[in-house]
C-alpha atoms as a PDB file:
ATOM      1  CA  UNK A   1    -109.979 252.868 258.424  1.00  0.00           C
ATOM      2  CA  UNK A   2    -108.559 251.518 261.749  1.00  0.00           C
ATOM      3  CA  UNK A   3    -109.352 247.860 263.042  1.00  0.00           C
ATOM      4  CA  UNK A   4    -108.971 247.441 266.677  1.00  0.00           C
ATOM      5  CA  UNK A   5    -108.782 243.825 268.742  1.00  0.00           C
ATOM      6  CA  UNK A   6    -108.528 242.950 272.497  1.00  0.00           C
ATOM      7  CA  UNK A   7    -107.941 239.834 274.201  1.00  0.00           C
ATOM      8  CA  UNK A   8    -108.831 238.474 277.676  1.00  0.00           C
ATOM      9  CA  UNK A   9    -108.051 235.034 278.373  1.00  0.00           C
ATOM     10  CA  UNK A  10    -110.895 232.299 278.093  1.00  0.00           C
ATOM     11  CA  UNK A  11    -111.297 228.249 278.073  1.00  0.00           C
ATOM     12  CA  UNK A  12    -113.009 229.030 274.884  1.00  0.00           C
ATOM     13  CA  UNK A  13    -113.646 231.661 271.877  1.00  0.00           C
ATOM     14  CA  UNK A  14    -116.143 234.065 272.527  1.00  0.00           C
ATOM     15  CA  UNK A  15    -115.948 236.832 269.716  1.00  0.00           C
ATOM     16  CA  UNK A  16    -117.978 239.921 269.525  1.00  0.00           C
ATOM     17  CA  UNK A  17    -118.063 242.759 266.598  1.00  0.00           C
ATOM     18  CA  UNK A  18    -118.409 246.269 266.661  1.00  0.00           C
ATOM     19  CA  UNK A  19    -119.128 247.352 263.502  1.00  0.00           C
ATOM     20  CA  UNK A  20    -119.959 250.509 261.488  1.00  0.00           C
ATOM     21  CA  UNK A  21    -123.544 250.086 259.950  1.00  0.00           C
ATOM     22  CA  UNK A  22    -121.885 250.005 256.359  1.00  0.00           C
ATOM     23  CA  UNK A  23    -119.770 247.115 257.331  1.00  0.00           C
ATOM     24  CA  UNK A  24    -122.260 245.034 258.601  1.00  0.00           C
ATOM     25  CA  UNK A  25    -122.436 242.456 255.788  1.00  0.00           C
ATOM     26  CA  UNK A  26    -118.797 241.901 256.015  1.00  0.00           C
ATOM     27  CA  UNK A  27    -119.641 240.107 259.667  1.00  0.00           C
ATOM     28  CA  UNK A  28    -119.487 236.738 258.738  1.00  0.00           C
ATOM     29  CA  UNK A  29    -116.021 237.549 256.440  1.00  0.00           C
ATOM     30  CA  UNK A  30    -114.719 239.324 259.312  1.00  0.00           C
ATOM     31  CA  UNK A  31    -115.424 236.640 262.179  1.00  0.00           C
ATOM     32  CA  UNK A  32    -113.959 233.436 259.645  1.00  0.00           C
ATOM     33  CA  UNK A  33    -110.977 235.756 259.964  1.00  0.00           C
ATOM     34  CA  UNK A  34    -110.737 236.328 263.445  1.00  0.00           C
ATOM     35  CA  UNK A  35    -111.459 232.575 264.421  1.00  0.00           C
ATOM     36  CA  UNK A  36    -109.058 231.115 261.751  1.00  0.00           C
ATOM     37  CA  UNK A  37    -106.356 232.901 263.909  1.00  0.00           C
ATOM     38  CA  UNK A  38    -107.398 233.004 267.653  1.00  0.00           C
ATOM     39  CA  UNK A  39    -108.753 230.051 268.563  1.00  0.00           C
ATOM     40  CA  UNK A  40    -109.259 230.752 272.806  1.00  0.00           C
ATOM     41  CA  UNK A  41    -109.967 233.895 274.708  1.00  0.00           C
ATOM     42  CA  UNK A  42    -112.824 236.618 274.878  1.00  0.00           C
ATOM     43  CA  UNK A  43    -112.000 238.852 271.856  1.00  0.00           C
ATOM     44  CA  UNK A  44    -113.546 242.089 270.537  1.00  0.00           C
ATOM     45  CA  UNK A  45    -113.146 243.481 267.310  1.00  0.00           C
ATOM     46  CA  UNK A  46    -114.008 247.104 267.017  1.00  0.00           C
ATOM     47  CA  UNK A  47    -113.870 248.964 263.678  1.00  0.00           C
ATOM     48  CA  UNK A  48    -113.960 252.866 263.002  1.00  0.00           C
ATOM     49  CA  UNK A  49    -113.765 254.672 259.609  1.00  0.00           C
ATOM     50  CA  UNK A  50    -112.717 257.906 258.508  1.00  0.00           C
ATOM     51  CA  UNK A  51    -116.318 258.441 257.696  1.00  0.00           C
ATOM     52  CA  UNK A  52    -117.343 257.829 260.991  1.00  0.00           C
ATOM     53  CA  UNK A  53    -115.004 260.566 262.141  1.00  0.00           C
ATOM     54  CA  UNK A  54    -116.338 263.314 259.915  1.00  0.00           C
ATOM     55  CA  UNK A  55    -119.713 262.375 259.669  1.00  0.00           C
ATOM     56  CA  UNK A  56    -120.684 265.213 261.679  1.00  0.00           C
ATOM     57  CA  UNK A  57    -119.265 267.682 258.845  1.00  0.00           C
ATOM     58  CA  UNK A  58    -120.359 266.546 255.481  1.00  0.00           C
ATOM     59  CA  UNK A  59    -118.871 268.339 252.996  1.00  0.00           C
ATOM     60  CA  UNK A  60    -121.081 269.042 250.418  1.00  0.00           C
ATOM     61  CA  UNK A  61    -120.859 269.349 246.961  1.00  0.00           C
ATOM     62  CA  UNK A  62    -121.808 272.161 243.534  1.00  0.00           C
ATOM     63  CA  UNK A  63    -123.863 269.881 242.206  1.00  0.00           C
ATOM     64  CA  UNK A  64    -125.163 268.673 245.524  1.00  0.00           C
ATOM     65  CA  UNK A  65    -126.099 272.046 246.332  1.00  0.00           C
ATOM     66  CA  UNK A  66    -127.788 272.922 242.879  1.00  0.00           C
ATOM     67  CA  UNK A  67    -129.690 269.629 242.779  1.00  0.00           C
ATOM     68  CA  UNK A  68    -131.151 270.284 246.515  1.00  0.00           C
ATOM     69  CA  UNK A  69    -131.818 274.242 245.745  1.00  0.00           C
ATOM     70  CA  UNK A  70    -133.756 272.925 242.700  1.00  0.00           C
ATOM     71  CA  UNK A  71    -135.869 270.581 244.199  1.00  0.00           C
ATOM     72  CA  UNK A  72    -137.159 272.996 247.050  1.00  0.00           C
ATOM     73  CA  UNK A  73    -137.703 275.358 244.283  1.00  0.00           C
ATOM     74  CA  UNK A  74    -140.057 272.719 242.918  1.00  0.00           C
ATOM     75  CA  UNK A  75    -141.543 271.689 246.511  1.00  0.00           C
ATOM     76  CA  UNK A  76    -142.492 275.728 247.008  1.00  0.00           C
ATOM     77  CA  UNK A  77    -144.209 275.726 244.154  1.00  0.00           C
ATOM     78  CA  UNK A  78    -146.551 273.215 244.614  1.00  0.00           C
ATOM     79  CA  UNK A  79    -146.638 273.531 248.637  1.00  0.00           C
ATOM     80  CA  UNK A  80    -146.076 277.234 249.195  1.00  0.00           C
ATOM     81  CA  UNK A  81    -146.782 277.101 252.713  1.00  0.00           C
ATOM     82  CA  UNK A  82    -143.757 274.128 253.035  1.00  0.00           C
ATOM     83  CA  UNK A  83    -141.030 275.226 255.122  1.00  0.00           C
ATOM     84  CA  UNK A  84    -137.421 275.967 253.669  1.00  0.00           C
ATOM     85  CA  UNK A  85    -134.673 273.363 254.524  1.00  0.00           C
ATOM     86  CA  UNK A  86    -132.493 274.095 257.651  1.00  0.00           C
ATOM     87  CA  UNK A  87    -129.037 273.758 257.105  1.00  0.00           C
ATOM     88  CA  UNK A  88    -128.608 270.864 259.235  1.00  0.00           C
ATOM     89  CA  UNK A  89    -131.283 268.956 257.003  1.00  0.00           C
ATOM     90  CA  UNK A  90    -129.751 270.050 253.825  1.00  0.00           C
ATOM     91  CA  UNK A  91    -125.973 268.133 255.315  1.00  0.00           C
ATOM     92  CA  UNK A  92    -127.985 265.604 255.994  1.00  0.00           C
ATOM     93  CA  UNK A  93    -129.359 264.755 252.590  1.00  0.00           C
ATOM     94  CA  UNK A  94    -126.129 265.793 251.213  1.00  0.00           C
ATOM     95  CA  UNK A  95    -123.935 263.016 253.575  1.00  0.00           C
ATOM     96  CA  UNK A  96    -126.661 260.496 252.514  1.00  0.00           C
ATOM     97  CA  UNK A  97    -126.760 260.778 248.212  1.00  0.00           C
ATOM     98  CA  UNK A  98    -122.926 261.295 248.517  1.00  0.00           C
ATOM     99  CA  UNK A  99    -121.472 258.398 247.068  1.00  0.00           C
ATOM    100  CA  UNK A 100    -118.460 256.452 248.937  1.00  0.00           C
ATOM    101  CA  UNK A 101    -115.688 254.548 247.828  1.00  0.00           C
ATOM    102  CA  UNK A 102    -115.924 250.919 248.327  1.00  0.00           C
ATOM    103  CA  UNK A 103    -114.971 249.990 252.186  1.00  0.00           C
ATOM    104  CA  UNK A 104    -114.736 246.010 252.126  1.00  0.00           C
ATOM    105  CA  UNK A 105    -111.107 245.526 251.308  1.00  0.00           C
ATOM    106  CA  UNK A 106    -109.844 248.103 253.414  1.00  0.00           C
ATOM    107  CA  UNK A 107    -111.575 246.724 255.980  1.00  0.00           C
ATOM    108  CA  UNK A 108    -110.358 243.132 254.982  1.00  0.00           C
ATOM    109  CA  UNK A 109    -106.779 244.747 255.385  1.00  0.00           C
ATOM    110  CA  UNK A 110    -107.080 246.058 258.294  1.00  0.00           C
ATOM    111  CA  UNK A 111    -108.717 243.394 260.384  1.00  0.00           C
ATOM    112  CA  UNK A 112    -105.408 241.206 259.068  1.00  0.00           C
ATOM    113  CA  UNK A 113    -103.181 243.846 260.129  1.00  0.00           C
ATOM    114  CA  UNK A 114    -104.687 243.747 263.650  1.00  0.00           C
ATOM    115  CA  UNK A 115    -105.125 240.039 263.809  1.00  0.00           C
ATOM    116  CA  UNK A 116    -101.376 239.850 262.584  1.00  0.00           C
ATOM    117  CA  UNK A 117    -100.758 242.355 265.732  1.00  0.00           C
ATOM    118  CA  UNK A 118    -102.400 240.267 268.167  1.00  0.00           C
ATOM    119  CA  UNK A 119    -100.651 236.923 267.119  1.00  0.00           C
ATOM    120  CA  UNK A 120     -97.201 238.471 267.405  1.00  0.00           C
ATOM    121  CA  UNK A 121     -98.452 240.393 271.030  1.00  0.00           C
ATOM    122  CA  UNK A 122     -99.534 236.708 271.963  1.00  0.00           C
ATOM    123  CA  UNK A 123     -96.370 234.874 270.736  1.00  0.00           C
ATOM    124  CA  UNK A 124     -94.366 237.195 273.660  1.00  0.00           C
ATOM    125  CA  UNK A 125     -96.669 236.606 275.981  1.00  0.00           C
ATOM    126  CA  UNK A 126     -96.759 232.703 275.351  1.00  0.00           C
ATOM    127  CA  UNK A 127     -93.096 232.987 275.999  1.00  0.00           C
ATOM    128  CA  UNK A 128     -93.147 234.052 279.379  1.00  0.00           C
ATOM    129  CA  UNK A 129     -96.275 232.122 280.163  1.00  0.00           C
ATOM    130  CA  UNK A 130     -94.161 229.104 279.050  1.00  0.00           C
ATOM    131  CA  UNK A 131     -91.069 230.211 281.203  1.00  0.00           C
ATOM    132  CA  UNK A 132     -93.378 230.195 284.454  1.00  0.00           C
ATOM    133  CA  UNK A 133     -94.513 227.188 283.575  1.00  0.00           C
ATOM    134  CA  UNK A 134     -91.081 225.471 283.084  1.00  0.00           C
ATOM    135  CA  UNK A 135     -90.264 226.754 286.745  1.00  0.00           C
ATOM    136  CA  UNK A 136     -93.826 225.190 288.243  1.00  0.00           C
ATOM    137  CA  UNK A 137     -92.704 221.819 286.536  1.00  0.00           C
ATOM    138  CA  UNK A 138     -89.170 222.232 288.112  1.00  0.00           C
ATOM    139  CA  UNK A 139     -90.518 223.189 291.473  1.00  0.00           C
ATOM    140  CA  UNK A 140     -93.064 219.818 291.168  1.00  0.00           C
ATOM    141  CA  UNK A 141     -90.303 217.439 289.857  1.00  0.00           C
ATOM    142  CA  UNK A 142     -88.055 218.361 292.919  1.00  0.00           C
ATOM    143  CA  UNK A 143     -90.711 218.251 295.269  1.00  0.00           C
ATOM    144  CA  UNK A 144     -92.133 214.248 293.867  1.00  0.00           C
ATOM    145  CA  UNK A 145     -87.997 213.415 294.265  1.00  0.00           C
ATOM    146  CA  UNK A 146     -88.127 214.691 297.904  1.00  0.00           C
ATOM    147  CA  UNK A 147     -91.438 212.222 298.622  1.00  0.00           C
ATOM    148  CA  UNK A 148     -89.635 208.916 297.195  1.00  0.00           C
ATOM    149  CA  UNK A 149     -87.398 208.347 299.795  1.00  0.00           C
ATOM    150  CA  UNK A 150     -89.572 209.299 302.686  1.00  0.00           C
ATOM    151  CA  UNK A 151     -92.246 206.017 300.924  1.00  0.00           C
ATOM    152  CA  UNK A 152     -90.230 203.004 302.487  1.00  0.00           C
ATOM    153  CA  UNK A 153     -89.677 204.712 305.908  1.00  0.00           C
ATOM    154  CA  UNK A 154     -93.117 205.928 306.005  1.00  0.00           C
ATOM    155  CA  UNK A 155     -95.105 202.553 304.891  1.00  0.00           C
ATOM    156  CA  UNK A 156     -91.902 200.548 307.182  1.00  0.00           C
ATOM    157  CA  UNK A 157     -93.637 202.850 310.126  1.00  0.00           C
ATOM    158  CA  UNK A 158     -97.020 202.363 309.713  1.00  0.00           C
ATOM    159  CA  UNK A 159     -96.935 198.775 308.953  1.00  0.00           C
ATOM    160  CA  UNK A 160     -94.938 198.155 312.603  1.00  0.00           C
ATOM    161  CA  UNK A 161     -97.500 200.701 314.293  1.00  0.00           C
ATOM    162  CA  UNK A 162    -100.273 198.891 312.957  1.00  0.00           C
ATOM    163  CA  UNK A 163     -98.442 195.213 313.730  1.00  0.00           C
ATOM    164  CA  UNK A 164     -98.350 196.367 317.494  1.00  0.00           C
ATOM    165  CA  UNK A 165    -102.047 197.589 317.899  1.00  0.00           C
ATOM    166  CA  UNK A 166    -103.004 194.371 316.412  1.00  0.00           C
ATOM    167  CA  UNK A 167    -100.990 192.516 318.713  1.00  0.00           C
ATOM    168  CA  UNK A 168    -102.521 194.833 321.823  1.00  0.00           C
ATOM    169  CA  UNK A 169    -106.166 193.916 320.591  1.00  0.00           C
ATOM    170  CA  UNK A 170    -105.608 190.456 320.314  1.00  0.00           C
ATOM    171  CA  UNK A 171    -104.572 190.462 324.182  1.00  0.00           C
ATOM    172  CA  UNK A 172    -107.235 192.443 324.891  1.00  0.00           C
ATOM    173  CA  UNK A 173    -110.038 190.876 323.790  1.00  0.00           C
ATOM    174  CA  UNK A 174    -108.542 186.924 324.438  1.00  0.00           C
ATOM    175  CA  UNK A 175    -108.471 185.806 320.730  1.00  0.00           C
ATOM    176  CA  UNK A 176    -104.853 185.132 320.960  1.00  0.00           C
ATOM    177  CA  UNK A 177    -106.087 182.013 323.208  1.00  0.00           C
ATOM    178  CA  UNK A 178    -108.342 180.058 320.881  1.00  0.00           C
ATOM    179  CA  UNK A 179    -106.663 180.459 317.860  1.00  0.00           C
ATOM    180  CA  UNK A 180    -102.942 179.446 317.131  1.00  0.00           C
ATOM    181  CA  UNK A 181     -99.883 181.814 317.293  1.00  0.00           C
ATOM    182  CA  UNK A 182     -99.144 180.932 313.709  1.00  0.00           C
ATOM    183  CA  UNK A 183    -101.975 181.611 312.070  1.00  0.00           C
ATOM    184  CA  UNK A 184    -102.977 185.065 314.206  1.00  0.00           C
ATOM    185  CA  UNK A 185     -98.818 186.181 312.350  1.00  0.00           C
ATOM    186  CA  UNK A 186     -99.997 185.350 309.094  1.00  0.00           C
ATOM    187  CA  UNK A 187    -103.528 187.566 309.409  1.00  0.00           C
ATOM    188  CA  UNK A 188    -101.648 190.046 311.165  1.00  0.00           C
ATOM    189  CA  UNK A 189     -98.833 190.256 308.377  1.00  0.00           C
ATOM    190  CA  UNK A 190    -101.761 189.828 305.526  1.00  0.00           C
ATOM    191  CA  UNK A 191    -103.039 193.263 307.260  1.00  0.00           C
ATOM    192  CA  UNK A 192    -100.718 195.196 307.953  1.00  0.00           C
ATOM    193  CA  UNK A 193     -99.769 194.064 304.217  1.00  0.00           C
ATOM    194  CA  UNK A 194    -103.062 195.457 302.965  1.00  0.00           C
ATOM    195  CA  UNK A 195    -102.544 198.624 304.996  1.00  0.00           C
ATOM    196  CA  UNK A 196     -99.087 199.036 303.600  1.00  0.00           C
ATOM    197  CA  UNK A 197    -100.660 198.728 300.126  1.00  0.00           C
ATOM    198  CA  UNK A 198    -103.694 201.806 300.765  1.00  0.00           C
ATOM    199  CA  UNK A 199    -100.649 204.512 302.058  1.00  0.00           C
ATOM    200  CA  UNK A 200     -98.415 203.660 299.300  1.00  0.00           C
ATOM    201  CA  UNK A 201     -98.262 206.513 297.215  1.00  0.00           C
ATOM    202  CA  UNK A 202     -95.482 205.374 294.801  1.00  0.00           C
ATOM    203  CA  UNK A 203     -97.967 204.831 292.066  1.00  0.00           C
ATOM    204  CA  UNK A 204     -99.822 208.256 292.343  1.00  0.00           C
ATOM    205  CA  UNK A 205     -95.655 210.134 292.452  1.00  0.00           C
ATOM    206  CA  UNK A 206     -95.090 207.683 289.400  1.00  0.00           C
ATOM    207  CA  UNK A 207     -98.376 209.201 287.348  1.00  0.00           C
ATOM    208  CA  UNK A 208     -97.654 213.059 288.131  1.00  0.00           C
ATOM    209  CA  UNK A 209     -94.227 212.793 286.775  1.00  0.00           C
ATOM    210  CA  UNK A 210     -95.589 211.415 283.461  1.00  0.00           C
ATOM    211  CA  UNK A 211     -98.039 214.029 283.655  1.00  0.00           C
ATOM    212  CA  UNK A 212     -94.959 216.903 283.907  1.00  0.00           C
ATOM    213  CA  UNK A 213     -93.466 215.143 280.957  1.00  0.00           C
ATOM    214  CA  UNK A 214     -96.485 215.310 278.605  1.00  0.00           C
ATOM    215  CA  UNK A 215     -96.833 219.083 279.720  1.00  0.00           C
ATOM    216  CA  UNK A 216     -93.414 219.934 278.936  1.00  0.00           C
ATOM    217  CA  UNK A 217     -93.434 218.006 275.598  1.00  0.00           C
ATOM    218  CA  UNK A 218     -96.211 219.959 274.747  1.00  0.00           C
ATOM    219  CA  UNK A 219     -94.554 223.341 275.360  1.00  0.00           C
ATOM    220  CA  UNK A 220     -92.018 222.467 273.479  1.00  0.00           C
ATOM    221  CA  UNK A 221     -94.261 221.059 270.562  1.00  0.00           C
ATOM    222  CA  UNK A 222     -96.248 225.057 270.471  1.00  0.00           C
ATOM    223  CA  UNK A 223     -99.256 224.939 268.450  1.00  0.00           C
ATOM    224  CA  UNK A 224    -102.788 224.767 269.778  1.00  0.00           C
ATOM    225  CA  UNK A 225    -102.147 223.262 273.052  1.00  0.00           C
ATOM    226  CA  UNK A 226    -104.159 224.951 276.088  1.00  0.00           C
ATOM    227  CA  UNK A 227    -107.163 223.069 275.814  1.00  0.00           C
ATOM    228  CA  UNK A 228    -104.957 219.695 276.030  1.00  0.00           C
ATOM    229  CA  UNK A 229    -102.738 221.219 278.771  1.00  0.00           C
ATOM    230  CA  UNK A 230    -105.966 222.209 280.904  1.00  0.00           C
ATOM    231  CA  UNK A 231    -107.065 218.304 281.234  1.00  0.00           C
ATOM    232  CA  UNK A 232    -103.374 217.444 282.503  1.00  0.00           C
ATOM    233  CA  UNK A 233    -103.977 219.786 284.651  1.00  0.00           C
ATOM    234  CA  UNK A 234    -106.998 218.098 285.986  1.00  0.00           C
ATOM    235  CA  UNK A 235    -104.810 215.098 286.053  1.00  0.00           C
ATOM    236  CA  UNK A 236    -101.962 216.488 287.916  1.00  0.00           C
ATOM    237  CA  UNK A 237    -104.579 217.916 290.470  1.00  0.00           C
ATOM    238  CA  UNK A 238    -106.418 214.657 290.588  1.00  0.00           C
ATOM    239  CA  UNK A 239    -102.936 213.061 291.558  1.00  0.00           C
ATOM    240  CA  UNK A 240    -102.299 215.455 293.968  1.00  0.00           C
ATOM    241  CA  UNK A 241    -105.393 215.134 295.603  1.00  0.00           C
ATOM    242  CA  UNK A 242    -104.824 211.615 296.244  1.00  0.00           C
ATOM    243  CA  UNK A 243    -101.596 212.088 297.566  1.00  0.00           C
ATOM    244  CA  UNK A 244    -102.619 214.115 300.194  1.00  0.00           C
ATOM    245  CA  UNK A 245    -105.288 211.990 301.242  1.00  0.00           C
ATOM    246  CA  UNK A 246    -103.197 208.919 301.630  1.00  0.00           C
ATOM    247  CA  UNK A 247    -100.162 210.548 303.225  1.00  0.00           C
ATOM    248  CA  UNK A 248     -99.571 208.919 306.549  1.00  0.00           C
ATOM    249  CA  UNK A 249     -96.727 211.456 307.539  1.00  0.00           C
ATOM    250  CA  UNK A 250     -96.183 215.108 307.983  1.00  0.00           C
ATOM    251  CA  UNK A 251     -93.645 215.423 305.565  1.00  0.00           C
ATOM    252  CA  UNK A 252     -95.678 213.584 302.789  1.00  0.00           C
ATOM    253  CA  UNK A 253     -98.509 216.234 303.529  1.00  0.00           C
ATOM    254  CA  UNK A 254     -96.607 219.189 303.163  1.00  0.00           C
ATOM    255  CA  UNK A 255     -95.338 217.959 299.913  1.00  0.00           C
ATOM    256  CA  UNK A 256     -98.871 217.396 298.751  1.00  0.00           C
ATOM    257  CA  UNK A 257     -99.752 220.771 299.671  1.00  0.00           C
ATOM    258  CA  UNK A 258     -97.084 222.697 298.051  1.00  0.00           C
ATOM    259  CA  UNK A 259     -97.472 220.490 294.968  1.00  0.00           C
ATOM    260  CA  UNK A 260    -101.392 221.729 295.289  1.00  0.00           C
ATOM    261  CA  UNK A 261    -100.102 225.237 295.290  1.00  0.00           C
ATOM    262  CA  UNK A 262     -97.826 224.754 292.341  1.00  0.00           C
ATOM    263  CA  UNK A 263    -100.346 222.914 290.735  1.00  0.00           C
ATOM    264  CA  UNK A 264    -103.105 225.654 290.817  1.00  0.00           C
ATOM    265  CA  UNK A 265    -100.728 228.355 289.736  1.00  0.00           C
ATOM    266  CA  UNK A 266    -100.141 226.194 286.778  1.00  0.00           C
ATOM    267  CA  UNK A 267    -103.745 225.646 286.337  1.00  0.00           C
ATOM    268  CA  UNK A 268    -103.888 229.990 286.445  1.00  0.00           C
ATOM    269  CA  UNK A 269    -101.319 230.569 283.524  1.00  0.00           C
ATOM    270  CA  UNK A 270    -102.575 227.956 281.503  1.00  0.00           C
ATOM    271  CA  UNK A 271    -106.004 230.039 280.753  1.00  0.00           C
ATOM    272  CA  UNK A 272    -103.801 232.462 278.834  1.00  0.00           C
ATOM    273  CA  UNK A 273    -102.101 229.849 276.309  1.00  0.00           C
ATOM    274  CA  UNK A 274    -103.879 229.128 273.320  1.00  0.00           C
END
């Protein structure tokens, strides 16, 4: 009896059976145990039997052999013109009345031992996965320290840029002459306030390092975390995102990009963690 199990990484469990016909009422026994310890991936469970392997040479039995000798004894005598048995039939019938021993709990047992197997393979491979993912959240954390001190400079920039167009406008189209000095400053300052406020990207920088935090708590935590880590994913892509659509500087877009690369090799590994 040999139990056999492979893996592919999945959002979700998607378990399939290969099964001898004799085992076939043990399916719902055999998937409870395969689901109360794999709770992600595509998995197939293939078992094989040492009756499977020499079904093609039964070996038959005395008795087996008198009983069937007997019987077409009896057959000939009421059907003369019946042909003998071949001895391919006569296996046949012989594999089929033989009885078997009982194959449920050595099935049981070995369906543990591979689950057992597969736990242990996964546990080393959840190491590593976590180890990449420490050095994504590393390479994300330096990158959000290298945007905060390009914010000031770049929203200082902009807001002066955006001061001096008004300005030009204003001359351009003769408002500047009906309405007071004074109050075209304060709508000009009120704007280029407003402006400041839509490129500001403090808030989005503050979000994706909480974000790394709760993904490297939960690494550290173990347990059943992929589905959990694949919406802070989301999150840290959604942040992102939005950084790179209000960056107002070169540098800021760069950063956004790399942290979009990071982000979706994250995203990659996280498939494989249960």
């Amino acid at each position: 009896m040999s139990a056999e199990l492979r893996s592919v990484n999945g959002r979700f469990l998607d378990l399939s059976l290969r099964l001898p016909d004799e085992l076939r009422a043990l399916e719902p026994a055999l998937r409870e145990l395969v689901a109360g310890a794999v709770k992600r991936g595509k998995v197939e469970l293939r078992i094989s039997t040492q009756r499977d392997a020499d079904a093609g040479l039964p070996s038959p039995g005395a008795e087996q052999l008198n009983r069937l000798s007997r019987m077409g004894d009896t057959v000939q005598s009421w059907l003369p013109k019946a042909a003998p048995l071949s001895v391919h039939e006569a296996l046949q019938w012989c594999r089929g009345s033989a009885a078997g021993e009982p194959l449920d709990e050595p099935a049981l047992q070995a369906v543990r031992d591979a689950v057992a197997a597969l736990r242990e393979a996964r546990g080393r491979e959840g190491e590593r996965l976590a180890a990449v993912m420490h050095e994504r959240i590393g390479h994300l954390r330096t990158l959000a320290e290298q945007a905060k001190p390009l914010l000031p400079a770049v929203v200082q920039r902009h807001q002066q840029r955006f001061l001096e167009r008004w300005h030009e406008a204003l001359q351009v189209s003769g408002a500047a002459q009906s309405v007071s000095a004074e109050a075209l400053q304060e709508r000009a300052l009120n704007e280029a306030a407003a402006f400041a406020i839509r490129i500001d990207v403090a808030e989005e920088l503050a979000r994706l390092t909480a974000h790394l935090d709760e993904v490297e708590r939960l690494l550290h935590k173990g347990g059943e975390v992929g589905k959990r880590l694949d919406f802070l994913i989301q999150e840290l892509q959604r942040e992102a995102n939005t950084l790179g659509s209000k960056s107002a500087a070169l540098e800021l877009t760069r950063i956004a990009v790399e942290m979009k690369v990071a982000i979706e090799q994250m995203r990659e590994q996280v498939q494989n963690i249960e």
